[in-house]
PDB file of N, CA and C in Angstrom:
ATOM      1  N   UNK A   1      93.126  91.401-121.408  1.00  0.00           N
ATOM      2  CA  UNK A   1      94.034  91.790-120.346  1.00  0.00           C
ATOM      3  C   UNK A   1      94.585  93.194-120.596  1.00  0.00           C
ATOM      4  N   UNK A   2      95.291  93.465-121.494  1.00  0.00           N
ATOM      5  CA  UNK A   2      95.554  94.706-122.088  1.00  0.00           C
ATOM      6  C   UNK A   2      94.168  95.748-121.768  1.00  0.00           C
ATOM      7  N   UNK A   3      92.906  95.858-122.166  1.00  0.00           N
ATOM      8  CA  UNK A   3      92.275  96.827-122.081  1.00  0.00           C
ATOM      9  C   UNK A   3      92.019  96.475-120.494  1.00  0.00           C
ATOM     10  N   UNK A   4      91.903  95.774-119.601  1.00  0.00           N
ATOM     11  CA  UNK A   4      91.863  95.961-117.948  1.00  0.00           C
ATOM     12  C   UNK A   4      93.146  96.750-117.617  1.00  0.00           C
ATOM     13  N   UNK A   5      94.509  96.470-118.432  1.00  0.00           N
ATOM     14  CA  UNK A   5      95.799  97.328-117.518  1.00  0.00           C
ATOM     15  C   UNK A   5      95.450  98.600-118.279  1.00  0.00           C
ATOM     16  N   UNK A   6      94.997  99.098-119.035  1.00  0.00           N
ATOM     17  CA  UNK A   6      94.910 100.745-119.874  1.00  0.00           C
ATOM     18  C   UNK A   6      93.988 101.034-118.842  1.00  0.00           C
ATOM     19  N   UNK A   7      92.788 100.484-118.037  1.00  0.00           N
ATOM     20  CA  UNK A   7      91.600 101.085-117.300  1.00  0.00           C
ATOM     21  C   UNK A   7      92.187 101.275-116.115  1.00  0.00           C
ATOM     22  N   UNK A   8      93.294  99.951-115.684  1.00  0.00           N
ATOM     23  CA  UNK A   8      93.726 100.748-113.954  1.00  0.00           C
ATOM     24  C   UNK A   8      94.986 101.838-114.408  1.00  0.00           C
ATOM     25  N   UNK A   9      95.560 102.061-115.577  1.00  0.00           N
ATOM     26  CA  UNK A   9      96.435 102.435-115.921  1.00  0.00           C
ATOM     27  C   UNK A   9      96.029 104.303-116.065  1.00  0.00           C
ATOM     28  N   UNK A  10      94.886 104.270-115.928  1.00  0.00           N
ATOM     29  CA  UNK A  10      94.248 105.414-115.961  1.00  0.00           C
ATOM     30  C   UNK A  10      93.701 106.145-114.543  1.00  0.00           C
ATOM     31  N   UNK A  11      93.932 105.221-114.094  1.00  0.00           N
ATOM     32  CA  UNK A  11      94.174 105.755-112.421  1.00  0.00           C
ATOM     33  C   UNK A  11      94.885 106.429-112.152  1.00  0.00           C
ATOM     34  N   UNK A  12      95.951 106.175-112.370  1.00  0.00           N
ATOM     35  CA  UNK A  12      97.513 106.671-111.936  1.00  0.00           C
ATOM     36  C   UNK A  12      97.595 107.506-113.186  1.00  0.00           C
ATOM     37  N   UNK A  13      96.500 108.469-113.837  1.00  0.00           N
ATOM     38  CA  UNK A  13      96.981 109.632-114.677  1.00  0.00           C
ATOM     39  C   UNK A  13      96.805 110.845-113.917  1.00  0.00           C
ATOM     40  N   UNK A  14      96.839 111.004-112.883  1.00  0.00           N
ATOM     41  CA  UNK A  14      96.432 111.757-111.927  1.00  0.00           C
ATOM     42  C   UNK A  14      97.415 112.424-110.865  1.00  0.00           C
ATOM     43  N   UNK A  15      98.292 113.382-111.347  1.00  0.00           N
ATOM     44  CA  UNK A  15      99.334 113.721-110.645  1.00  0.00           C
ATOM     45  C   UNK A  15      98.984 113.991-108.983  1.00  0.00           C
ATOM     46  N   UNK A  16      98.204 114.028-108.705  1.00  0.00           N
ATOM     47  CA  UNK A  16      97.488 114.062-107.189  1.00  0.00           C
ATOM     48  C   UNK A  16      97.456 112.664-106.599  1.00  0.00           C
ATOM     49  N   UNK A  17      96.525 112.069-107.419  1.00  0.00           N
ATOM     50  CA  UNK A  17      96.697 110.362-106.861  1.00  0.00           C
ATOM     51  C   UNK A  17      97.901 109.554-107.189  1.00  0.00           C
ATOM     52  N   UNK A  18      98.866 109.874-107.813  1.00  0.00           N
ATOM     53  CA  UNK A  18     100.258 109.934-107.602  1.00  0.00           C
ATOM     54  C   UNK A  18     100.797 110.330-106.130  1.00  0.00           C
ATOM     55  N   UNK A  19     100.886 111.264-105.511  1.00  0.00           N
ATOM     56  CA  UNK A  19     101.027 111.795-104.625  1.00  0.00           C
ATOM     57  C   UNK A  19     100.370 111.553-103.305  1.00  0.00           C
ATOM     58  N   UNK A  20      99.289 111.103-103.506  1.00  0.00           N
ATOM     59  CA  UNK A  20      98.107 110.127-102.221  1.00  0.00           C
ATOM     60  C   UNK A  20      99.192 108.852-102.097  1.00  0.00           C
ATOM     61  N   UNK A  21      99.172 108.052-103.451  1.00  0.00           N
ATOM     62  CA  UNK A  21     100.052 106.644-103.581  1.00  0.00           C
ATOM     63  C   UNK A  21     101.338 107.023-102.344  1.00  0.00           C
ATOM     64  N   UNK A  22     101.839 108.143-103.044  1.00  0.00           N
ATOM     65  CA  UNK A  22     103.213 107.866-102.364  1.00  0.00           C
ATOM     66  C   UNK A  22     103.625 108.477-100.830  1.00  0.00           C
ATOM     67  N   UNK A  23     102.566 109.137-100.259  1.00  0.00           N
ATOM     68  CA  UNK A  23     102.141 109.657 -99.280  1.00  0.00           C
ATOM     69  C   UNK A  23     101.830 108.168 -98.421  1.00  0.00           C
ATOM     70  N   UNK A  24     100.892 107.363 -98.543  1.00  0.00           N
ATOM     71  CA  UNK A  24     100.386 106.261 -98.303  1.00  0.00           C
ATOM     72  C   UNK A  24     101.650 105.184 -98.350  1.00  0.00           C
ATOM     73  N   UNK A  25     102.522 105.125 -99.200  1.00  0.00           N
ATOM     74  CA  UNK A  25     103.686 103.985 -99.024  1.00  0.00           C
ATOM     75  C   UNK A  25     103.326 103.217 -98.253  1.00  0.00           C
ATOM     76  N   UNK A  26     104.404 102.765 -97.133  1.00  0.00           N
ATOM     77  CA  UNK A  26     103.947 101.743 -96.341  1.00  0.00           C
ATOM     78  C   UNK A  26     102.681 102.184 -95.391  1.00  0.00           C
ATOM     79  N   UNK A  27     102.398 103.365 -94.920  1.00  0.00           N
ATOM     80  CA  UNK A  27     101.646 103.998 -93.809  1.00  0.00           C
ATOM     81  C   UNK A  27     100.060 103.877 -93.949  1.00  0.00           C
ATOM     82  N   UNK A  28      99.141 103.907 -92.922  1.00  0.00           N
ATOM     83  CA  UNK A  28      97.713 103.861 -93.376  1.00  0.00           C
ATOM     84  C   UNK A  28      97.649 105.362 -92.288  1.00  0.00           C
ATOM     85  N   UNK A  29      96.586 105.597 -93.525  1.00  0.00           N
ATOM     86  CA  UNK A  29      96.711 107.461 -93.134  1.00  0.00           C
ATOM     87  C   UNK A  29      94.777 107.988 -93.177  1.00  0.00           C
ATOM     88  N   UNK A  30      94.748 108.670 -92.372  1.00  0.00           N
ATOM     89  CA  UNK A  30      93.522 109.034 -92.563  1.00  0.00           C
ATOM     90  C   UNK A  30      92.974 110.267 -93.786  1.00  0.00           C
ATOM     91  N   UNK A  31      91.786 110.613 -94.252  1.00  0.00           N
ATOM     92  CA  UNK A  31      92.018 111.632 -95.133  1.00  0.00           C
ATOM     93  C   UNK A  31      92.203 112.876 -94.451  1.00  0.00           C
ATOM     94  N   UNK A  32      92.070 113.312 -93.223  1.00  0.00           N
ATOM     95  CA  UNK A  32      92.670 114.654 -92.632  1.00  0.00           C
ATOM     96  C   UNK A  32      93.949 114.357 -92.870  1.00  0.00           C
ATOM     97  N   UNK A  33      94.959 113.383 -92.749  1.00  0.00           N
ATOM     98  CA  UNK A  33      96.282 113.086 -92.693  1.00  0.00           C
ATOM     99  C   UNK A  33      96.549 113.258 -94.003  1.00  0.00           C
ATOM    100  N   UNK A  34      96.063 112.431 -95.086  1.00  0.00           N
ATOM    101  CA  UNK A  34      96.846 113.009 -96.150  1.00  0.00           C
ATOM    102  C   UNK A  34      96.603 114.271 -96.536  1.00  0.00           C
ATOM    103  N   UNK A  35      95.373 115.052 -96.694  1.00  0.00           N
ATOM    104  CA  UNK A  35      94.752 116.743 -96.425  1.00  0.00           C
ATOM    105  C   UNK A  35      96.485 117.515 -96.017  1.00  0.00           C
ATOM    106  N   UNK A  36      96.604 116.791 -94.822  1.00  0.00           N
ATOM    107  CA  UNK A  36      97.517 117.732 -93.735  1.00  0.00           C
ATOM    108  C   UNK A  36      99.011 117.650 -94.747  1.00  0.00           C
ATOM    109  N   UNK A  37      99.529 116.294 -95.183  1.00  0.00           N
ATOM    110  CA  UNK A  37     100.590 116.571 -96.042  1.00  0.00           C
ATOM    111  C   UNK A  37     100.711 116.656 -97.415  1.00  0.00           C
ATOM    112  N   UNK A  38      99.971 116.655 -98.048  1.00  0.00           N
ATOM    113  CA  UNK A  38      99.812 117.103 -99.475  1.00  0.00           C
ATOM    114  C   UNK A  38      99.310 118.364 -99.719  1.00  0.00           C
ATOM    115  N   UNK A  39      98.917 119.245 -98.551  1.00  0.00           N
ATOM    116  CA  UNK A  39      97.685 120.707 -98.708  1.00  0.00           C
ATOM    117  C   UNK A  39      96.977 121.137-100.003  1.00  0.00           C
ATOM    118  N   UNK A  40      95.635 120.054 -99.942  1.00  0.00           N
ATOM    119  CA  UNK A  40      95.017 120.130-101.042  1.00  0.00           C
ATOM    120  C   UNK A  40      93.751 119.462-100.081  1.00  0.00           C
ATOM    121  N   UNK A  41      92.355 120.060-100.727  1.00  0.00           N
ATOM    122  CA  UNK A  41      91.519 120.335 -99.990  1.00  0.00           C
ATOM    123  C   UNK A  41      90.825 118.810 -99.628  1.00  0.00           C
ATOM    124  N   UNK A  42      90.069 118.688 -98.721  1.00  0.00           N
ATOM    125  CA  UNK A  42      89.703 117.663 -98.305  1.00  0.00           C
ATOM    126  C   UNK A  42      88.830 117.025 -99.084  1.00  0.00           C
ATOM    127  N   UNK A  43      87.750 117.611-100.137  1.00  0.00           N
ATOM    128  CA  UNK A  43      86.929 117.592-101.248  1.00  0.00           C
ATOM    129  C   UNK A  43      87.427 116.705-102.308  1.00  0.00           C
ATOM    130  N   UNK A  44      88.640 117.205-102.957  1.00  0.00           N
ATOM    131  CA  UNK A  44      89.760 116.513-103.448  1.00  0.00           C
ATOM    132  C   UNK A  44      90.233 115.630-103.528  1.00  0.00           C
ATOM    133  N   UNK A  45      90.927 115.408-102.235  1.00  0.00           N
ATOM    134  CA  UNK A  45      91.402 114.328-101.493  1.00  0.00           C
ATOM    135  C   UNK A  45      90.512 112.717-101.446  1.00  0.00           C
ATOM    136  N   UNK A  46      89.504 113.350-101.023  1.00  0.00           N
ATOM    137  CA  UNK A  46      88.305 112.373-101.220  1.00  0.00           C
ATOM    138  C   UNK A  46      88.272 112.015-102.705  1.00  0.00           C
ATOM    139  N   UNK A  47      87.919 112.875-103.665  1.00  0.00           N
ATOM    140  CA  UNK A  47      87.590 112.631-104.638  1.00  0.00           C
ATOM    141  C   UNK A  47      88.525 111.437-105.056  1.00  0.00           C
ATOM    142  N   UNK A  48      89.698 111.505-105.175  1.00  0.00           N
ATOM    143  CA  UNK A  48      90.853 111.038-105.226  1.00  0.00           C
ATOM    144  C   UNK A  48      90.892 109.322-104.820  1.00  0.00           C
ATOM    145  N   UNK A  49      90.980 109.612-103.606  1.00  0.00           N
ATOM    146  CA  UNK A  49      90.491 108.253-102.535  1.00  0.00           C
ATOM    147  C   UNK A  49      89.583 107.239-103.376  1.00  0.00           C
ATOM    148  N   UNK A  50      87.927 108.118-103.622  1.00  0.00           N
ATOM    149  CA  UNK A  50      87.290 107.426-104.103  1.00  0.00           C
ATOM    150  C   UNK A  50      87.351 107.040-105.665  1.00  0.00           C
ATOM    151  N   UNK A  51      88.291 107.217-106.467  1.00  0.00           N
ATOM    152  CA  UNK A  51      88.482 106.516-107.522  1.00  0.00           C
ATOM    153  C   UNK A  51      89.786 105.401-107.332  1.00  0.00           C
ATOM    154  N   UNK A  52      90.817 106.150-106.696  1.00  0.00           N
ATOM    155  CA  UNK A  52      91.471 104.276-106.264  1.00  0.00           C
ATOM    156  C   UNK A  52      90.677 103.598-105.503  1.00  0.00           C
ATOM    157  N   UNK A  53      90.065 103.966-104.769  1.00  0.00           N
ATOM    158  CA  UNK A  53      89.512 102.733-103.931  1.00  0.00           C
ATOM    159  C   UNK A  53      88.126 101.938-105.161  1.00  0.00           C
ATOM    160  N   UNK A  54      87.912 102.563-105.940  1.00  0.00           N
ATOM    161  CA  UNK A  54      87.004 102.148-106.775  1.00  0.00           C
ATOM    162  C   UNK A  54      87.776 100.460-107.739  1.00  0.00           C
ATOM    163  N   UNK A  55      88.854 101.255-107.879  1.00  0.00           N
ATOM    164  CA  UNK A  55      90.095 100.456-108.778  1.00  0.00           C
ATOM    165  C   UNK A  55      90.900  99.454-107.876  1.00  0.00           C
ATOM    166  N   UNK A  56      90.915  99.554-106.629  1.00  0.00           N
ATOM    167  CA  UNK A  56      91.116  98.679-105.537  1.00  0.00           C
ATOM    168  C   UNK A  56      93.098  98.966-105.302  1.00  0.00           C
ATOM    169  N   UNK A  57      93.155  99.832-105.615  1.00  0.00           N
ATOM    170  CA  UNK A  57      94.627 100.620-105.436  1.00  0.00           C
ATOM    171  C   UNK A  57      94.900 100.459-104.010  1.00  0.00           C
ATOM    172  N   UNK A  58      93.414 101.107-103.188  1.00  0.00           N
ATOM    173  CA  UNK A  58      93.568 101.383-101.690  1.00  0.00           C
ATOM    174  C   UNK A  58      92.453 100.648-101.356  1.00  0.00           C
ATOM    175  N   UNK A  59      92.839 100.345-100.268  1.00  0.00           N
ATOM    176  CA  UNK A  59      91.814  99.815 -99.340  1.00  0.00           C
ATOM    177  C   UNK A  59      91.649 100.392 -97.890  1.00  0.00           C
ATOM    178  N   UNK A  60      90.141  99.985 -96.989  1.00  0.00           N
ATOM    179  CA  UNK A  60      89.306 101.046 -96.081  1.00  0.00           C
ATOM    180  C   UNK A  60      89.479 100.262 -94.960  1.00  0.00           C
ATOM    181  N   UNK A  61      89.732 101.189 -93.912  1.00  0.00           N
ATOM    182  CA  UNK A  61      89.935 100.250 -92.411  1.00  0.00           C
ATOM    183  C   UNK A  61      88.711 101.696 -91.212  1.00  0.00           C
ATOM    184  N   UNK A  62      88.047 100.968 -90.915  1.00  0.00           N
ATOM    185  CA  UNK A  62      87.496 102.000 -90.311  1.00  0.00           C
ATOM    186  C   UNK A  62      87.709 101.762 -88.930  1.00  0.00           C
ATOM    187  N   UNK A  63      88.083 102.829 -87.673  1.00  0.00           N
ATOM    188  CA  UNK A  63      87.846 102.846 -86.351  1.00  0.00           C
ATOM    189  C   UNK A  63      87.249 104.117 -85.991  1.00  0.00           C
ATOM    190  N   UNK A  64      86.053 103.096 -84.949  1.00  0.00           N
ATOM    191  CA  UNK A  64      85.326 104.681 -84.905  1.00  0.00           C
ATOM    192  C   UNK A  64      84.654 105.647 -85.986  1.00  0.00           C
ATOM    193  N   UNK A  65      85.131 107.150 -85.961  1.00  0.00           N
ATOM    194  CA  UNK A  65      84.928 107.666 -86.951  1.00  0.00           C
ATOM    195  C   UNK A  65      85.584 107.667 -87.959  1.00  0.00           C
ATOM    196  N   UNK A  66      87.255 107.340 -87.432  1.00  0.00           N
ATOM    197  CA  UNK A  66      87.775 108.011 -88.562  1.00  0.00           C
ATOM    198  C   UNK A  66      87.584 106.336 -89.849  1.00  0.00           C
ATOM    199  N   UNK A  67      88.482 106.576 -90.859  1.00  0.00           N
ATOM    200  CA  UNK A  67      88.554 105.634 -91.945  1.00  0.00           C
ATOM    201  C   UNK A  67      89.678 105.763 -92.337  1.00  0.00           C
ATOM    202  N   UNK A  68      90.647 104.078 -92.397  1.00  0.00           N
ATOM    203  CA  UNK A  68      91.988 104.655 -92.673  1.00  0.00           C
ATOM    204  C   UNK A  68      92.332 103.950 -94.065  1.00  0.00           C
ATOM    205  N   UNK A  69      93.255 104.348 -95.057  1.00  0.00           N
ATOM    206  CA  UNK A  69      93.707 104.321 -96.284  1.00  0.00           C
ATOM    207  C   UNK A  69      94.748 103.213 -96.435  1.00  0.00           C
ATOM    208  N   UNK A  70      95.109 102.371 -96.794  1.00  0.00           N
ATOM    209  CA  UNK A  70      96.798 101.916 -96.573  1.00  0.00           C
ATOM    210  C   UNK A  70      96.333 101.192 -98.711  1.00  0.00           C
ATOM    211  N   UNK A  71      97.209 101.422 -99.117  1.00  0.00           N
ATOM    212  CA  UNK A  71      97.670 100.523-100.292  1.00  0.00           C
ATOM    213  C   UNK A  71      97.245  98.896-100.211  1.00  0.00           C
ATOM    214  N   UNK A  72      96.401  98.805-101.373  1.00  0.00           N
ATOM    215  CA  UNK A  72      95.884  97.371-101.456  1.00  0.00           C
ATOM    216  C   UNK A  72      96.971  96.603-101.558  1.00  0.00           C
ATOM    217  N   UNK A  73      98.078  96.754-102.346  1.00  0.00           N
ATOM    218  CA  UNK A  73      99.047  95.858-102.520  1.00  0.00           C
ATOM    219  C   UNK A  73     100.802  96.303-102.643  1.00  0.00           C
ATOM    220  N   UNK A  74     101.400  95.728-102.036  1.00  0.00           N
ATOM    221  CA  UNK A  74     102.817  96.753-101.935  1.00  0.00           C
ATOM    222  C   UNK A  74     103.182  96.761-103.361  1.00  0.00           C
ATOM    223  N   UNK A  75     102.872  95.747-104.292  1.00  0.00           N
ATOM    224  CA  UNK A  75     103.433  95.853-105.651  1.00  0.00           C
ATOM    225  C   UNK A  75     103.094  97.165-106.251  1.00  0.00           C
ATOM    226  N   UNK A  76     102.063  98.023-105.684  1.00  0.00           N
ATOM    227  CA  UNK A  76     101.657  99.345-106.491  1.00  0.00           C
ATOM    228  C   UNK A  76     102.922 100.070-106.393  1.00  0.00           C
ATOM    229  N   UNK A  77     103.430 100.471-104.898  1.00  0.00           N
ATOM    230  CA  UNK A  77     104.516 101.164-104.489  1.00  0.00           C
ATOM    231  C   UNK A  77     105.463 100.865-105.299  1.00  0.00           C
ATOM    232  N   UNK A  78     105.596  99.600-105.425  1.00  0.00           N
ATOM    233  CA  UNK A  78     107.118  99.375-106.553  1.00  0.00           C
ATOM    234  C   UNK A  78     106.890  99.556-107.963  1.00  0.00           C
ATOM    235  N   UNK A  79     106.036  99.169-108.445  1.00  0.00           N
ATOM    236  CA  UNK A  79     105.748  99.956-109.869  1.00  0.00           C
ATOM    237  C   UNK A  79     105.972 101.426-110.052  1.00  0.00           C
ATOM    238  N   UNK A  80     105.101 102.097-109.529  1.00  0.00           N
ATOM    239  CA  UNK A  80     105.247 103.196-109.071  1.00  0.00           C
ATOM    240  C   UNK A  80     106.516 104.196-109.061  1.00  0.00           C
ATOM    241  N   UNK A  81     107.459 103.286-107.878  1.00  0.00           N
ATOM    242  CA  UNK A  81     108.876 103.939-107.735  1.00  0.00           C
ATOM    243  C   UNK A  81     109.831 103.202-109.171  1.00  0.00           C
ATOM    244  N   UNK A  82     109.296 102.436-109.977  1.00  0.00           N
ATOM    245  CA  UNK A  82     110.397 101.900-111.171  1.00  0.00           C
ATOM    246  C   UNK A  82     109.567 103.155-111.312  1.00  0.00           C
ATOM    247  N   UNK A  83     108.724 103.305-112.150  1.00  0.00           N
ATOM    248  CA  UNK A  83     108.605 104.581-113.307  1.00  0.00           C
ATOM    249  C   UNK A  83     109.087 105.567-112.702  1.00  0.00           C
ATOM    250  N   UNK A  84     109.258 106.099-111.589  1.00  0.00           N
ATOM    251  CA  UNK A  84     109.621 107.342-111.304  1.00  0.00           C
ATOM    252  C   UNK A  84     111.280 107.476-111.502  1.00  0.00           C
ATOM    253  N   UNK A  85     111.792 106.008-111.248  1.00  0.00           N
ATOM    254  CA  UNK A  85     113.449 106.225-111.748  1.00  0.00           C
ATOM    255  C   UNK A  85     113.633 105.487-113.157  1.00  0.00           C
ATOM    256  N   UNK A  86     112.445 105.428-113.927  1.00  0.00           N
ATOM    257  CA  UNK A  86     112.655 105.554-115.264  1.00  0.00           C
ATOM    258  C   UNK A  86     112.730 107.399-115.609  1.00  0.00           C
ATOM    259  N   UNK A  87     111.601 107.762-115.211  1.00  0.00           N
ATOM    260  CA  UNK A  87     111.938 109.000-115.396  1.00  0.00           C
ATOM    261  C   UNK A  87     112.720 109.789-115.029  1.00  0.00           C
ATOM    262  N   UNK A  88     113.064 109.684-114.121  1.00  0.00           N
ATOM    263  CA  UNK A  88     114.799 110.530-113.447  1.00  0.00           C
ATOM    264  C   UNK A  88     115.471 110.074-114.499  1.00  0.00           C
ATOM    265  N   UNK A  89     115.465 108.910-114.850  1.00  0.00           N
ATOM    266  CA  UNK A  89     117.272 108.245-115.772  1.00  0.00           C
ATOM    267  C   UNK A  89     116.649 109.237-117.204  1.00  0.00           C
ATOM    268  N   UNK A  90     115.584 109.388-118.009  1.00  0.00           N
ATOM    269  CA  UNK A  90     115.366 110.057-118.965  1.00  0.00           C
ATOM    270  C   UNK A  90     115.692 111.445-118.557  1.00  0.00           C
ATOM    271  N   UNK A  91     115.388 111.735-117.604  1.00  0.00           N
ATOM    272  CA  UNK A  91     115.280 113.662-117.557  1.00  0.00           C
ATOM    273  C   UNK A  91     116.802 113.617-117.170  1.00  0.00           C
ATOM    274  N   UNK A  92     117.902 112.634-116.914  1.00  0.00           N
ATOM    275  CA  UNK A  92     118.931 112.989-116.721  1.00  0.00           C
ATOM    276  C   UNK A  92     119.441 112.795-118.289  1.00  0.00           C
ATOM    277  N   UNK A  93     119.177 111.985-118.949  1.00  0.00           N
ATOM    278  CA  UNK A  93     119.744 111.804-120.257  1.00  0.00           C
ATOM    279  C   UNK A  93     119.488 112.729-120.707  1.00  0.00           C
ATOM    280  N   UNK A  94     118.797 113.061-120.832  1.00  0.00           N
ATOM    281  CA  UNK A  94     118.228 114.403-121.456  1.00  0.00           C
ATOM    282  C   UNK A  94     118.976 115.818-121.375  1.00  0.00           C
ATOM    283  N   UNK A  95     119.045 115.387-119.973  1.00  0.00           N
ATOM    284  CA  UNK A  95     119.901 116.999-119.474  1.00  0.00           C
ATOM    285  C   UNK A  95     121.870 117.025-119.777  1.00  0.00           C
ATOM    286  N   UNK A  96     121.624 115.845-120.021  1.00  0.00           N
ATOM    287  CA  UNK A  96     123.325 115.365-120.552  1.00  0.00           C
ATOM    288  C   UNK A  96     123.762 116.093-122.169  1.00  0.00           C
ATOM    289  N   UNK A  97     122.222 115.358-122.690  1.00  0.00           N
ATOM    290  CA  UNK A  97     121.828 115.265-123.854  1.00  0.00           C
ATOM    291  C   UNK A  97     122.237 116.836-124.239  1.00  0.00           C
ATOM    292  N   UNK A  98     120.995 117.898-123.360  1.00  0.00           N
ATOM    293  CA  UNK A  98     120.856 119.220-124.007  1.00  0.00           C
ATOM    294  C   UNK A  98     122.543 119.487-123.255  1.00  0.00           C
ATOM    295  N   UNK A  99     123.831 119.370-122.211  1.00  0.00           N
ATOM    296  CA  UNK A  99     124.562 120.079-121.725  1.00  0.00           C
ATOM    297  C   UNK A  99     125.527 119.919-123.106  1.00  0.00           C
ATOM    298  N   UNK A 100     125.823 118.349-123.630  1.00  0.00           N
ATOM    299  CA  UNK A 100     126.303 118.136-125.016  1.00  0.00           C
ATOM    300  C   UNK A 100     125.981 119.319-126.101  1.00  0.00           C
ATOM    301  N   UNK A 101     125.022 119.573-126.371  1.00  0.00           N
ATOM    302  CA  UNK A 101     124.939 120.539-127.550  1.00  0.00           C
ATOM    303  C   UNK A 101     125.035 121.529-127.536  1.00  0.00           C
ATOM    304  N   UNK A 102     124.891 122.025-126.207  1.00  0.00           N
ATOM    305  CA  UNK A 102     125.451 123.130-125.849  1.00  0.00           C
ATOM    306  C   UNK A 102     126.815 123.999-126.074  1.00  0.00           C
ATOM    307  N   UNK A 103     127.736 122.464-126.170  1.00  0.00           N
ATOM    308  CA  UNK A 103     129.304 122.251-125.639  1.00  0.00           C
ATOM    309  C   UNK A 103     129.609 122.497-127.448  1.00  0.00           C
ATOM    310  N   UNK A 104     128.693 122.463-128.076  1.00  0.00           N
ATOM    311  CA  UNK A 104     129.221 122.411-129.678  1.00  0.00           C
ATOM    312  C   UNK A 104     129.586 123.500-130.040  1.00  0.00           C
TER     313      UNK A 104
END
């Protein structure tokens, strides 16, 4: 179990597919759409796409031409947003931390 969570855990080392994730939240978005709010090239974007969707992060809805994106499971989003206010609460300790030694 451990070496399956280090392999999807390696998904999300990807400050871009970070940013697809949270772009995507609740919304299903096409890849011109996320292209349009992240401005990073469509090449990319894809690239991106196609390794969560490999890892089953995201999942594919197609109409027509286009193909739309939405999050396989809302639990990603909330994982996701804990670590990000783990990290706020550190970079604030931190900044407490360095205003303290300052004060010496």
């Amino acid at each position: 179990m451990f070496e399956l969570h280090a392999e999807v855990c390696k998904t999300f080392s990807h400050a871009k597919r970070l940013q697809i994730i949270e772009a995507l939240g609740n919304n299903e978005l096409t890849v011109s759409a996320i292209v349009e709010r992240l401005g990073v090239p469509k090449a990319n974007v894809s690239q991106h796409l196609a390794a969560l969707r490999q890892r089953k992060v995201v999942v594919t809805r197609r109409v027509g031409l286009n193909v739309y994106y939405r999050i396989a499971n809302p639990k990603i989003i909330k994982a996701c947003n804990l670590m990000r206010q783990v990290l706020v609460e550190q970079l604030q300790a931190g900044h407490h931390l360095a205003k303290g030694l300052k004060a010496k």
